[in-house]
PDB file of N, CA and C in Angstrom:
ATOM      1  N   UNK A   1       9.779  31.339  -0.566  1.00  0.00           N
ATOM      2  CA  UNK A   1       8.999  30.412  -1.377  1.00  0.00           C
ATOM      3  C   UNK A   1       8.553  29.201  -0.550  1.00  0.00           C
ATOM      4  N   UNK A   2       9.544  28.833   0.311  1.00  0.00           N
ATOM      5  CA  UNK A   2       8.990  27.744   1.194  1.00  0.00           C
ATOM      6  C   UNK A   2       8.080  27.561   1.969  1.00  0.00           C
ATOM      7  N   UNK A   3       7.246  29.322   2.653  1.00  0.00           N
ATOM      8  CA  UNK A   3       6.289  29.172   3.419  1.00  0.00           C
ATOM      9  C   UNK A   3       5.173  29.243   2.691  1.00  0.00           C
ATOM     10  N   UNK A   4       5.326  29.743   1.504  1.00  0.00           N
ATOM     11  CA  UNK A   4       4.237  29.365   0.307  1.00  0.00           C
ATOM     12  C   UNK A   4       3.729  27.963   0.483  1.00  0.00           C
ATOM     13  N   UNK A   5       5.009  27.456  -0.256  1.00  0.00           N
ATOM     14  CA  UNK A   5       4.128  25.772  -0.532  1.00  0.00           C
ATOM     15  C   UNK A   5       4.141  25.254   1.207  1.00  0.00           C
ATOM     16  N   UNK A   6       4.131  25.797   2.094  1.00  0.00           N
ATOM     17  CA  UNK A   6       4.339  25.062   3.415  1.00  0.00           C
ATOM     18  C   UNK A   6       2.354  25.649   3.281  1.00  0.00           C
ATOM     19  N   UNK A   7       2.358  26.566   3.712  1.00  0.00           N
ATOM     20  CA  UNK A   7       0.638  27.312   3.382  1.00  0.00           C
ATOM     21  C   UNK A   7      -0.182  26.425   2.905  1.00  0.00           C
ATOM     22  N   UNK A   8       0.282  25.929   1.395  1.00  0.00           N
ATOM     23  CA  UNK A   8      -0.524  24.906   0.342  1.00  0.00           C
ATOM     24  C   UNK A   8      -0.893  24.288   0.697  1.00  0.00           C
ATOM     25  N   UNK A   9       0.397  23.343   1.274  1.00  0.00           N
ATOM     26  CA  UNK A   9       0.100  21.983   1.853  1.00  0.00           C
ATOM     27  C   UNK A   9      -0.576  22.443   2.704  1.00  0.00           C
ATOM     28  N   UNK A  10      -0.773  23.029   4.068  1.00  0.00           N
ATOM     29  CA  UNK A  10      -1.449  22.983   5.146  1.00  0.00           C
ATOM     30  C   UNK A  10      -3.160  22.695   4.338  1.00  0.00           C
ATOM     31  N   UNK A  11      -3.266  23.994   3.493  1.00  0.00           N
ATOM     32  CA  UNK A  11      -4.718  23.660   2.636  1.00  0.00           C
ATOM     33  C   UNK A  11      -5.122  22.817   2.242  1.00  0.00           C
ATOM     34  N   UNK A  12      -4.000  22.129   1.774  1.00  0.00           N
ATOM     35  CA  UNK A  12      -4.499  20.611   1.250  1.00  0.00           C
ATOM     36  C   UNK A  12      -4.799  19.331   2.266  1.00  0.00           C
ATOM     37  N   UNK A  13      -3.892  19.150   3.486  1.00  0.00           N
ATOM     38  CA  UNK A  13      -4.437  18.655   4.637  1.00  0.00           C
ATOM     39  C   UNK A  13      -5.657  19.155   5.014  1.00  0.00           C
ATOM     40  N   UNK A  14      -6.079  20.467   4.957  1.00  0.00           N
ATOM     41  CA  UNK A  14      -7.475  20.533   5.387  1.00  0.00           C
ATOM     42  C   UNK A  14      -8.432  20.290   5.000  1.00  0.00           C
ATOM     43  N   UNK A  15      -8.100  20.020   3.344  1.00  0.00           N
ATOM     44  CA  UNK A  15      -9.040  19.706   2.142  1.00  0.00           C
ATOM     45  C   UNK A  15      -9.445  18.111   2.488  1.00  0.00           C
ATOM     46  N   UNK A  16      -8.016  17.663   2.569  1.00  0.00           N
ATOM     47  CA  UNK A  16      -8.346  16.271   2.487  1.00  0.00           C
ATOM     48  C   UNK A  16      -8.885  15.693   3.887  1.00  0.00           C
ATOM     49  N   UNK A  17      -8.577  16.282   4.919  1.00  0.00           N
ATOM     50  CA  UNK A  17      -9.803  15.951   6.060  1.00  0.00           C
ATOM     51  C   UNK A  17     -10.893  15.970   6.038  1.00  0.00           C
ATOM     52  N   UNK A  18     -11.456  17.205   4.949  1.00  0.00           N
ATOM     53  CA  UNK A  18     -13.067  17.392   5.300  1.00  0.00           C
ATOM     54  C   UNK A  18     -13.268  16.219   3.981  1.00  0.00           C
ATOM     55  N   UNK A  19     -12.358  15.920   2.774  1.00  0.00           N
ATOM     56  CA  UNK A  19     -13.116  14.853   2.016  1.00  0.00           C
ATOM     57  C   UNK A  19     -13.069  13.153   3.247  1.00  0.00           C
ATOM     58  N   UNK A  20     -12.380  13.296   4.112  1.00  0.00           N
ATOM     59  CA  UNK A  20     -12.243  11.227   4.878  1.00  0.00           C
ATOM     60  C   UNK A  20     -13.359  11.891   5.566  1.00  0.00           C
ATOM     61  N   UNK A  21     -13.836  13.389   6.082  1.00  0.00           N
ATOM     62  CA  UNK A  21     -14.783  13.277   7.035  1.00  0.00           C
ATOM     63  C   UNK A  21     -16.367  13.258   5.776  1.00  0.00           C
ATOM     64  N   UNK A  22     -16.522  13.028   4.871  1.00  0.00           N
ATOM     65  CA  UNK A  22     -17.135  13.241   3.706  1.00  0.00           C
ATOM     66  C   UNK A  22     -17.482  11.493   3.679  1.00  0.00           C
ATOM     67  N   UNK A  23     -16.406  11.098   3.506  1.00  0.00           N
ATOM     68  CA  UNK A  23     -16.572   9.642   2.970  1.00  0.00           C
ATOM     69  C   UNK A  23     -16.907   8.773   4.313  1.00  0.00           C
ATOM     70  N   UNK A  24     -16.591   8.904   5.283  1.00  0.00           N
ATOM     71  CA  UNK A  24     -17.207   8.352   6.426  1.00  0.00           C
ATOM     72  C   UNK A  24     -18.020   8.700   6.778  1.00  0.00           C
ATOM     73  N   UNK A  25     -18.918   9.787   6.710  1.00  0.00           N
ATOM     74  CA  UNK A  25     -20.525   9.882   7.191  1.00  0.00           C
ATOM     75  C   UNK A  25     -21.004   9.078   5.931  1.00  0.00           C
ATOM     76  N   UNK A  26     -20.439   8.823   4.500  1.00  0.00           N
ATOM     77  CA  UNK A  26     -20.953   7.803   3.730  1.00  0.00           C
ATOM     78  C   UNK A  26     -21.108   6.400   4.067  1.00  0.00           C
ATOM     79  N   UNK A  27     -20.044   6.149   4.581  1.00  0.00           N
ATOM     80  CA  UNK A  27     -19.622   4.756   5.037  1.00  0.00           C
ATOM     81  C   UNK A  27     -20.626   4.439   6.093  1.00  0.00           C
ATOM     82  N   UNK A  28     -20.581   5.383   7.225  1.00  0.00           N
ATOM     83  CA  UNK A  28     -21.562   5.209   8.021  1.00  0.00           C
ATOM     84  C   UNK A  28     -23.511   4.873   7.951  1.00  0.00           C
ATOM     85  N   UNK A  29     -23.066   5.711   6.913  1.00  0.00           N
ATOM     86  CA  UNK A  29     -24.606   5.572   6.251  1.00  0.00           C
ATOM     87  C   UNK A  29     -25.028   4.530   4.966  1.00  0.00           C
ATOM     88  N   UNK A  30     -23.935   3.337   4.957  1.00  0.00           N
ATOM     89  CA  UNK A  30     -23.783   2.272   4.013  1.00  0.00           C
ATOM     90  C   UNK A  30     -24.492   3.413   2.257  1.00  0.00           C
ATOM     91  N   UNK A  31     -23.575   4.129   2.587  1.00  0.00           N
ATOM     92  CA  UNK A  31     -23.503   5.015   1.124  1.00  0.00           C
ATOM     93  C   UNK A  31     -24.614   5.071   0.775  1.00  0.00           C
ATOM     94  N   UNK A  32     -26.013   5.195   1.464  1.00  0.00           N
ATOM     95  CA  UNK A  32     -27.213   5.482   0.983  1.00  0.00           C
ATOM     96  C   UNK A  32     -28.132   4.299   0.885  1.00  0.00           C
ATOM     97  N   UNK A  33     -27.574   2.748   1.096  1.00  0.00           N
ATOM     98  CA  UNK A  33     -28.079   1.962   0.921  1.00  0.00           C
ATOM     99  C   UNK A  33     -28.696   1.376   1.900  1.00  0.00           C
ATOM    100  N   UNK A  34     -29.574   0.430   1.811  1.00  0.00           N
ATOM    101  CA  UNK A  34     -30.704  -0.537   2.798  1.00  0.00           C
ATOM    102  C   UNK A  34     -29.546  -1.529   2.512  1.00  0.00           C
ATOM    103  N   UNK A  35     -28.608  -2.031   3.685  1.00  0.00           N
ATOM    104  CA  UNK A  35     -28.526  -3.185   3.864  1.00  0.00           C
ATOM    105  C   UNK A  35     -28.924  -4.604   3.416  1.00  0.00           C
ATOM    106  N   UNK A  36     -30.228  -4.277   3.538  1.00  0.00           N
ATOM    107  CA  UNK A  36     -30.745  -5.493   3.441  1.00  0.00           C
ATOM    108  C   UNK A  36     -31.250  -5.747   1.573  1.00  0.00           C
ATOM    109  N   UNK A  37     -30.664  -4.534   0.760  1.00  0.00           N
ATOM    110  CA  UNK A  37     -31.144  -4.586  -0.614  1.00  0.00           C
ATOM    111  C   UNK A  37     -29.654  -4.206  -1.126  1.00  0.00           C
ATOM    112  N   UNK A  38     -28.831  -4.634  -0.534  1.00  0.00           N
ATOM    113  CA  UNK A  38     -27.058  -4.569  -1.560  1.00  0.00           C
ATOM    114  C   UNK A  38     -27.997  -5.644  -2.698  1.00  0.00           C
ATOM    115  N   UNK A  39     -26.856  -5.209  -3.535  1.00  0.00           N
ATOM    116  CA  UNK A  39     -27.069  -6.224  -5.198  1.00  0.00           C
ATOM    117  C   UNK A  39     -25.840  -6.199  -5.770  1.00  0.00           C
ATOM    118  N   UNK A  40     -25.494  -6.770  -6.750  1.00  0.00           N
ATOM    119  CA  UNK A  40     -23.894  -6.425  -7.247  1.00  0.00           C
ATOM    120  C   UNK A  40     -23.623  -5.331  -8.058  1.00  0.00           C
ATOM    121  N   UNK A  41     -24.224  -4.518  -8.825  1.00  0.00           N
ATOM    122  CA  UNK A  41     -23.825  -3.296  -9.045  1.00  0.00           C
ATOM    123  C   UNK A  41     -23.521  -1.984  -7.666  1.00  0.00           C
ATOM    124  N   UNK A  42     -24.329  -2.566  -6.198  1.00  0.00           N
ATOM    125  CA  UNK A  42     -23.562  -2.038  -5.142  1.00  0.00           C
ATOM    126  C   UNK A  42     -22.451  -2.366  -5.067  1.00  0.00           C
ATOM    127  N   UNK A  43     -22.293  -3.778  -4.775  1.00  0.00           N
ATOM    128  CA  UNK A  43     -20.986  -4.328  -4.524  1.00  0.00           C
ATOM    129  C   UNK A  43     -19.910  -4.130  -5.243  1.00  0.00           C
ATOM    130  N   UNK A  44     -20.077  -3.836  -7.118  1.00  0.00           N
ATOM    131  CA  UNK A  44     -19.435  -3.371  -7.963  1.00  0.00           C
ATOM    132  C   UNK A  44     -18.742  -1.561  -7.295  1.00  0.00           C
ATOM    133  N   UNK A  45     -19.816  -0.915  -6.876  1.00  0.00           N
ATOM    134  CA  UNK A  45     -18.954   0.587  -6.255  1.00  0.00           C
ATOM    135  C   UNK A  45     -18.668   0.326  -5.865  1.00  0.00           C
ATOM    136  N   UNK A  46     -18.541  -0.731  -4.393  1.00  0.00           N
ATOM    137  CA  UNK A  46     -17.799  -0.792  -3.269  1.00  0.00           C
ATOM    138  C   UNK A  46     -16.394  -1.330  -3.636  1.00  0.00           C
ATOM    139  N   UNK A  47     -16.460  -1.766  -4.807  1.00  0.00           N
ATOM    140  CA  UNK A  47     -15.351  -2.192  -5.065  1.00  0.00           C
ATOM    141  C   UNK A  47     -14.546  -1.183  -6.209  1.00  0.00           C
ATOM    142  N   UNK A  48     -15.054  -0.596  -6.887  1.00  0.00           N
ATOM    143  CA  UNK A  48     -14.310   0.709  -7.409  1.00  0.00           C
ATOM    144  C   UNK A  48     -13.783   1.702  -6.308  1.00  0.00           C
ATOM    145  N   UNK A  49     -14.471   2.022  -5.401  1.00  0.00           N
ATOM    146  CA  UNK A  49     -14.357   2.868  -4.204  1.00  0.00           C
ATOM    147  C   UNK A  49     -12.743   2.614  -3.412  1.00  0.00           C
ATOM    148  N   UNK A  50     -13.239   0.791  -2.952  1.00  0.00           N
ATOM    149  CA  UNK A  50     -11.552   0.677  -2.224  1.00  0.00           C
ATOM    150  C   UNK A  50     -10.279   0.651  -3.442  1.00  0.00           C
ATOM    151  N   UNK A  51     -10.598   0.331  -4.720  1.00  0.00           N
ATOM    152  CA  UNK A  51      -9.628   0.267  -5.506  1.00  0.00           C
ATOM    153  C   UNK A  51      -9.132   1.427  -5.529  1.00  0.00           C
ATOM    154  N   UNK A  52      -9.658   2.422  -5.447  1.00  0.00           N
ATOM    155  CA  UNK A  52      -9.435   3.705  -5.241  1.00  0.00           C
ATOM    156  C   UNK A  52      -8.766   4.500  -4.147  1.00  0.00           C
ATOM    157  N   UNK A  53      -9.311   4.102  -3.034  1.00  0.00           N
ATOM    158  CA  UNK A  53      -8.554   4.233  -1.778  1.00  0.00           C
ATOM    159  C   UNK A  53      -7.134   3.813  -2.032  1.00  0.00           C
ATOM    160  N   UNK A  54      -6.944   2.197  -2.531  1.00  0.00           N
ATOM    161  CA  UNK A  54      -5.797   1.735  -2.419  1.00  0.00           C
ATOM    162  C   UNK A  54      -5.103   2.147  -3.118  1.00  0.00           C
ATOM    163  N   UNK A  55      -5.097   2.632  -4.501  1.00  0.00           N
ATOM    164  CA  UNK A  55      -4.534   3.729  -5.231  1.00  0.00           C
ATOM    165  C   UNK A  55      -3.760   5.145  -4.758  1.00  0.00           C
ATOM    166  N   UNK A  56      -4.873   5.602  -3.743  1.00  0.00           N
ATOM    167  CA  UNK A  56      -4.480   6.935  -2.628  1.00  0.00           C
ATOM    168  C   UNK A  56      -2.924   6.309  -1.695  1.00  0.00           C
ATOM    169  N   UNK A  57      -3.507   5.339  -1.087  1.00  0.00           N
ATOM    170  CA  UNK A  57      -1.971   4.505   0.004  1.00  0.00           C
ATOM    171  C   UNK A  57      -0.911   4.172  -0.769  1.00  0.00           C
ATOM    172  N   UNK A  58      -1.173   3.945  -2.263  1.00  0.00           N
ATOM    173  CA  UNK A  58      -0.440   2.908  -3.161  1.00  0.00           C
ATOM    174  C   UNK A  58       1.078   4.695  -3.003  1.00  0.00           C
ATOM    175  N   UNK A  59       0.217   6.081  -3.480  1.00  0.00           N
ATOM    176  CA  UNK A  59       1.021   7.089  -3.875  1.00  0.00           C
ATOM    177  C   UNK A  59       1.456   7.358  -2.722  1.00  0.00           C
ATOM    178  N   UNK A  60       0.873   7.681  -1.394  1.00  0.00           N
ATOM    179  CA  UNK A  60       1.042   8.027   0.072  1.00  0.00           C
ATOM    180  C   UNK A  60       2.521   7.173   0.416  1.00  0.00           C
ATOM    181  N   UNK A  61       2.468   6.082   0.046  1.00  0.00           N
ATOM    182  CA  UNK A  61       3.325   5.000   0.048  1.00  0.00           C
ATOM    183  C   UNK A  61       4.218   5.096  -0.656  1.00  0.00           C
ATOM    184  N   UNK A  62       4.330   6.091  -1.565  1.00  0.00           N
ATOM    185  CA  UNK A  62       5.386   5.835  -3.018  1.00  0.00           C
ATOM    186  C   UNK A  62       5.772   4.396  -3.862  1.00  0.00           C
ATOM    187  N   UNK A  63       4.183   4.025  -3.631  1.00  0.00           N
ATOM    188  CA  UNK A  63       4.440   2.523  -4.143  1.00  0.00           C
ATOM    189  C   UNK A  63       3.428   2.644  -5.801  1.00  0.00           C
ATOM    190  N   UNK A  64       3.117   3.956  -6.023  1.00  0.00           N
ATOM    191  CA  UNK A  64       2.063   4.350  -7.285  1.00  0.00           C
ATOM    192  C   UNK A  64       2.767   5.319  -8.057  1.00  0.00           C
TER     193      UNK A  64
END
């Protein structure tokens, strides 16, 4: 049973690489936006987004 869920997990590390490599060609690409035209409903995702992240570290952490 153990090399089962050992398998899983490996899948799920691979899952979750291709989503940080997902979210950083976003990042890179200021998530679709012109720079020079942020407004606060951008700034509003950007800020749901890291709340979110920090949520991810908060469990990673066993602090969620």
């Amino acid at each position: 049973m153990k090399i089962i869920w050992t398998h899983e997990f490996i899948q799920q590390l691979e899952r979750f690489d291709a989503e940080l490599n997902r979210l950083r060609q976003h990042r890179d690409n200021h998530f679709g936006h012109d720079p020079d035209d942020i407004n606060a409903p951008i700034v509003g995702d950007m800020k749901r987004i890291t709340m979110a992240l920090r949520e991810v570290n908060d469990i990673v952490e066993n602090r969620g």
